[in-house]
Protein backbone atom coordinates (compact mmCIF):
# COMPACT_ATOMS: atom_id res chain seq x y z
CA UNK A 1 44.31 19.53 145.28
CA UNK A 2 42.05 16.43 146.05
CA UNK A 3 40.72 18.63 149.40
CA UNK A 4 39.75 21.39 147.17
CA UNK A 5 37.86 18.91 144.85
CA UNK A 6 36.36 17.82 148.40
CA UNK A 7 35.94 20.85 149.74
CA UNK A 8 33.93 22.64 146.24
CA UNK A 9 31.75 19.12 146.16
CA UNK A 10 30.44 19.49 149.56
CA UNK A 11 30.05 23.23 149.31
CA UNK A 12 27.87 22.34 146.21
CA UNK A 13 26.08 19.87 147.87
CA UNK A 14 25.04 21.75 150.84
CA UNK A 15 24.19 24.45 148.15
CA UNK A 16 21.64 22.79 146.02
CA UNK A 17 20.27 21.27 149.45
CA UNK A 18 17.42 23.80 149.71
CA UNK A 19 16.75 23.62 146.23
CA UNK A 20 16.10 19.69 146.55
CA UNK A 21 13.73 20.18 149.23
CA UNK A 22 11.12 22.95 147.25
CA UNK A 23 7.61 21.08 146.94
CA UNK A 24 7.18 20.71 143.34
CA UNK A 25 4.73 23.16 142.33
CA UNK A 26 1.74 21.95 140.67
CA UNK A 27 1.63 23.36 137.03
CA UNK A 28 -1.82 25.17 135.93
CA UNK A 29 -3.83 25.06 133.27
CA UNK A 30 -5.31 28.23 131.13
CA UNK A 31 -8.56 28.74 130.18
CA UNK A 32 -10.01 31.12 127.69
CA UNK A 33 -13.47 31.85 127.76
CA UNK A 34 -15.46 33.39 125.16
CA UNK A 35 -16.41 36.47 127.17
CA UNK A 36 -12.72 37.15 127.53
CA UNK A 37 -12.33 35.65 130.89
CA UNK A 38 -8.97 34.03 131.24
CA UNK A 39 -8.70 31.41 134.19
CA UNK A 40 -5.85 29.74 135.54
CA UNK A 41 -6.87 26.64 136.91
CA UNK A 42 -5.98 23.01 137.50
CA UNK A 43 -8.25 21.17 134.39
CA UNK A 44 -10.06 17.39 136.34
CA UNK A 45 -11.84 16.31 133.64
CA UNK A 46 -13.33 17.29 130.07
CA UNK A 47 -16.34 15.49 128.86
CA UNK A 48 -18.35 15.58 125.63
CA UNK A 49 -20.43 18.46 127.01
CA UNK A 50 -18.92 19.98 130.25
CA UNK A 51 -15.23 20.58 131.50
CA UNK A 52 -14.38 20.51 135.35
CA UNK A 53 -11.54 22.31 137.04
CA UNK A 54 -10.31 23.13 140.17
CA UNK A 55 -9.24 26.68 141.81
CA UNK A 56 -5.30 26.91 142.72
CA UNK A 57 -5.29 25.27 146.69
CA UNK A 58 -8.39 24.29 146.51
CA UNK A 59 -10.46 21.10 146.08
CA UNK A 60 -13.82 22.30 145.06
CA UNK A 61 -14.43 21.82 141.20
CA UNK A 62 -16.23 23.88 139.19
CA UNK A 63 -18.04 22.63 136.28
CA UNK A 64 -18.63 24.99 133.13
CA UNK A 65 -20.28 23.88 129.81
CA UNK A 66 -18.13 23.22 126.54
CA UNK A 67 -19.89 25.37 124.60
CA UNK A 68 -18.58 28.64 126.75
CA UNK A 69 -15.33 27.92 126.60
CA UNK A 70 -12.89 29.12 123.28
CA UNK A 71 -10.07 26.96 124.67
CA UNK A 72 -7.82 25.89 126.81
CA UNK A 73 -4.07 25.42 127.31
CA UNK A 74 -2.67 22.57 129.09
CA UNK A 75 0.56 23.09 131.76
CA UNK A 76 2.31 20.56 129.38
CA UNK A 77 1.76 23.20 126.31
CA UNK A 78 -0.67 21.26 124.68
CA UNK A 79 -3.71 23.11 123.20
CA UNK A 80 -6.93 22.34 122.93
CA UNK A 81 -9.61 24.65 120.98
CA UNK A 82 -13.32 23.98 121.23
CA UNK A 83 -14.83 27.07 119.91
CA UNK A 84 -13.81 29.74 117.56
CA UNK A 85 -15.42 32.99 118.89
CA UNK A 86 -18.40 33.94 116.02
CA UNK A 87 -17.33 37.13 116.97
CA UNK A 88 -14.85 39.51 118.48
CA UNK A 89 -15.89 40.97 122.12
CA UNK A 90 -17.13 44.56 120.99
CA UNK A 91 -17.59 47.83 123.47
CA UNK A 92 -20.91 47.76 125.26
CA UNK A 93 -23.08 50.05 122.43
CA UNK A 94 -21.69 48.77 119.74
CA UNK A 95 -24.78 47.63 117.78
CA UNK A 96 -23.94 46.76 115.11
CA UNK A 97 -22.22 43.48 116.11
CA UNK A 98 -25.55 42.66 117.88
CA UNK A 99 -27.17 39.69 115.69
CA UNK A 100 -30.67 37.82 115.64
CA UNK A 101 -31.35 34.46 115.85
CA UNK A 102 -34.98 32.60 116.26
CA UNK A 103 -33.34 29.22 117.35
CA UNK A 104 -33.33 28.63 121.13
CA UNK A 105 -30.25 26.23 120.56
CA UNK A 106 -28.09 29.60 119.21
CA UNK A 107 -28.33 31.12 123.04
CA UNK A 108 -27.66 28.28 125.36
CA UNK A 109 -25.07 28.46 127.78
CA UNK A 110 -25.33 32.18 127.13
CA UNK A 111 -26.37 34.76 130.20
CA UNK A 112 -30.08 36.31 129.50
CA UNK A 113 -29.53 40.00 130.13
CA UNK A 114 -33.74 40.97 129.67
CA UNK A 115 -36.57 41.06 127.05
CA UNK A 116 -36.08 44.10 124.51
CA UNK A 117 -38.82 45.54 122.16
CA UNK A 118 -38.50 47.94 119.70
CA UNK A 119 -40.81 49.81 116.73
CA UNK A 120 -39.85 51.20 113.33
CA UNK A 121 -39.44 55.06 112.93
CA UNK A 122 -43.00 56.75 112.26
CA UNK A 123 -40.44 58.15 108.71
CA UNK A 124 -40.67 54.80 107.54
CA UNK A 125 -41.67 54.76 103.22
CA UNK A 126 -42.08 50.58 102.86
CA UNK A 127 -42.38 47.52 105.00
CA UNK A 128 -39.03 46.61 103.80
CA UNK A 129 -37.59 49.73 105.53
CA UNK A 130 -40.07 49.89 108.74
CA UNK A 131 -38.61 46.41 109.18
CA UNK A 132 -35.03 47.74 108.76
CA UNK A 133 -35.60 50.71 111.08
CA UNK A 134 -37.12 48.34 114.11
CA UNK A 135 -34.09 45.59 114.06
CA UNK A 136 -31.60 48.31 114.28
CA UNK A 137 -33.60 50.13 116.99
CA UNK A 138 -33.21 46.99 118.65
CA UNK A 139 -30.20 45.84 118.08
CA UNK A 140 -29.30 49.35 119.86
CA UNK A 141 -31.45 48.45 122.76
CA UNK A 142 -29.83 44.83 123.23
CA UNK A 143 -25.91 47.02 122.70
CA UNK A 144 -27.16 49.23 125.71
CA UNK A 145 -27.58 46.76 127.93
CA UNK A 146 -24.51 44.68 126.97
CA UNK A 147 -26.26 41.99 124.43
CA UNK A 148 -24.35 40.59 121.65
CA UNK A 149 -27.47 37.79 120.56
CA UNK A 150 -30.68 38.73 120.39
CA UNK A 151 -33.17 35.41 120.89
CA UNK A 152 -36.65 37.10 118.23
CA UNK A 153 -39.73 35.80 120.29
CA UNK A 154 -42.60 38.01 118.23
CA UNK A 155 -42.41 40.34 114.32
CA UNK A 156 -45.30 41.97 113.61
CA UNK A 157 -46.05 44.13 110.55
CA UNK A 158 -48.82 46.68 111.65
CA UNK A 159 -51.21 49.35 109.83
CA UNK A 160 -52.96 48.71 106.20
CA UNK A 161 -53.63 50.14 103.29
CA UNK A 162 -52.92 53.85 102.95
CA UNK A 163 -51.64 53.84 106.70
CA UNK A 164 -47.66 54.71 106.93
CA UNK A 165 -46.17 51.60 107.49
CA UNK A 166 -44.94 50.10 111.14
CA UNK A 167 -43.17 47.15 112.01
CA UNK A 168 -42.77 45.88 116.13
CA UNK A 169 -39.89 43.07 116.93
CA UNK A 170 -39.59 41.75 120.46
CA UNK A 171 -36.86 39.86 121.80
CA UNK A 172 -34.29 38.00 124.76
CA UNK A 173 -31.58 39.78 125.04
CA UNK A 174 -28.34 37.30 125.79
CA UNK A 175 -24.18 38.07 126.28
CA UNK A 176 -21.28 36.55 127.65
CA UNK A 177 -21.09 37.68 130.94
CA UNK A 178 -23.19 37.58 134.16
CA UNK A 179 -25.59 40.74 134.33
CA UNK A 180 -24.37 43.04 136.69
CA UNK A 181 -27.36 42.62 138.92
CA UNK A 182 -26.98 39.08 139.19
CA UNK A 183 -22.97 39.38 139.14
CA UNK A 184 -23.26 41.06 142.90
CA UNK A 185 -26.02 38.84 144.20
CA UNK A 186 -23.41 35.97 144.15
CA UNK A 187 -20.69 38.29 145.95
């Protein structure tokens, strides 16, 4: 009996041997971007303004701004959430998600995708619905190209009395992600 207790102990042992000698594997953290990037990374540091990580097996960190990132869930389970998304990720051409803003502080840390213009429909009865008919013209243009903020640098009414009215907007596009363009340069 006591050399079958032996015998089952050190069969065990030698058993759970190559399980004892794994390398712990280092647990990763999650982070969600607001452009609906997930990374899984190792988090270094979080500051007031930026957060650093690291890439899996490597020792390079990357540093990414606060203000880009929706939140981020620690290996331990903990999670941390530093911005609610203003809005859901829509289709590229959805307009009407596309909104204006005139405050430079409303875009930063967002991508610039290009300067969009647009004019009111010659149909156009009042000012109030030339002005109507050139924001959604471009809040089209800004969809097209993958905008979801739309930075207004210039709104001019145009024509005068008795002339049909027209109204111009000009803007900065801005999105989430890289432009495309600039998303291959770094490739």
């Amino acid at each position: 009996m006591k050399t079958k207790i032996i015998l089952i102990s050190m069969l065990s042992l030698f058993m759970s041997l190559p399980l004892m000698a794994q390398e712990e594997q280092t647990k990763l953290d999650t982070i969600y971007m607001l452009g609906r990037r997930k990374l899984i990374v190792e988090v270094k540091n979080i500051s007031a303004s930026t957060v650093r990580y690291s890439k899996p097996g490597e020792e390079e960190t990357v540093t990414v701004e606060r203000k880009q990132i929706q939140k981020i869930i620690f290996s331990n389970g903990r999670k941390e959430v530093f911005n609610k998304p203003v809005m859901m990720m829509v289709e590229e051409g959805d307009w009407k998600t596309v909104i204006f803003t005139e405050r430079k502080n409303d875009v930063e840390g967002l991508y610039e995708l290009g300067k969009v213009n647009a004019q009111s429909s010659a149909g156009s009865r009042s000012a109030k619905s030339a002005k109507k008919s050139a924001r959604i013209r471009l809040q089209k243009k800004a969809a097209n190209i993958g905008g979801t903020i739309v930075l207004i640098t210039k709104e001019e009414s145009v024509g005068g009395f008795g002339e049909p009215p027209t109204y111009e907007v000009e803007g900065i596009a801005y999105g989430f992600e890289q432009p495309k363009k600039e998303e291959e340069e770094n490739q």
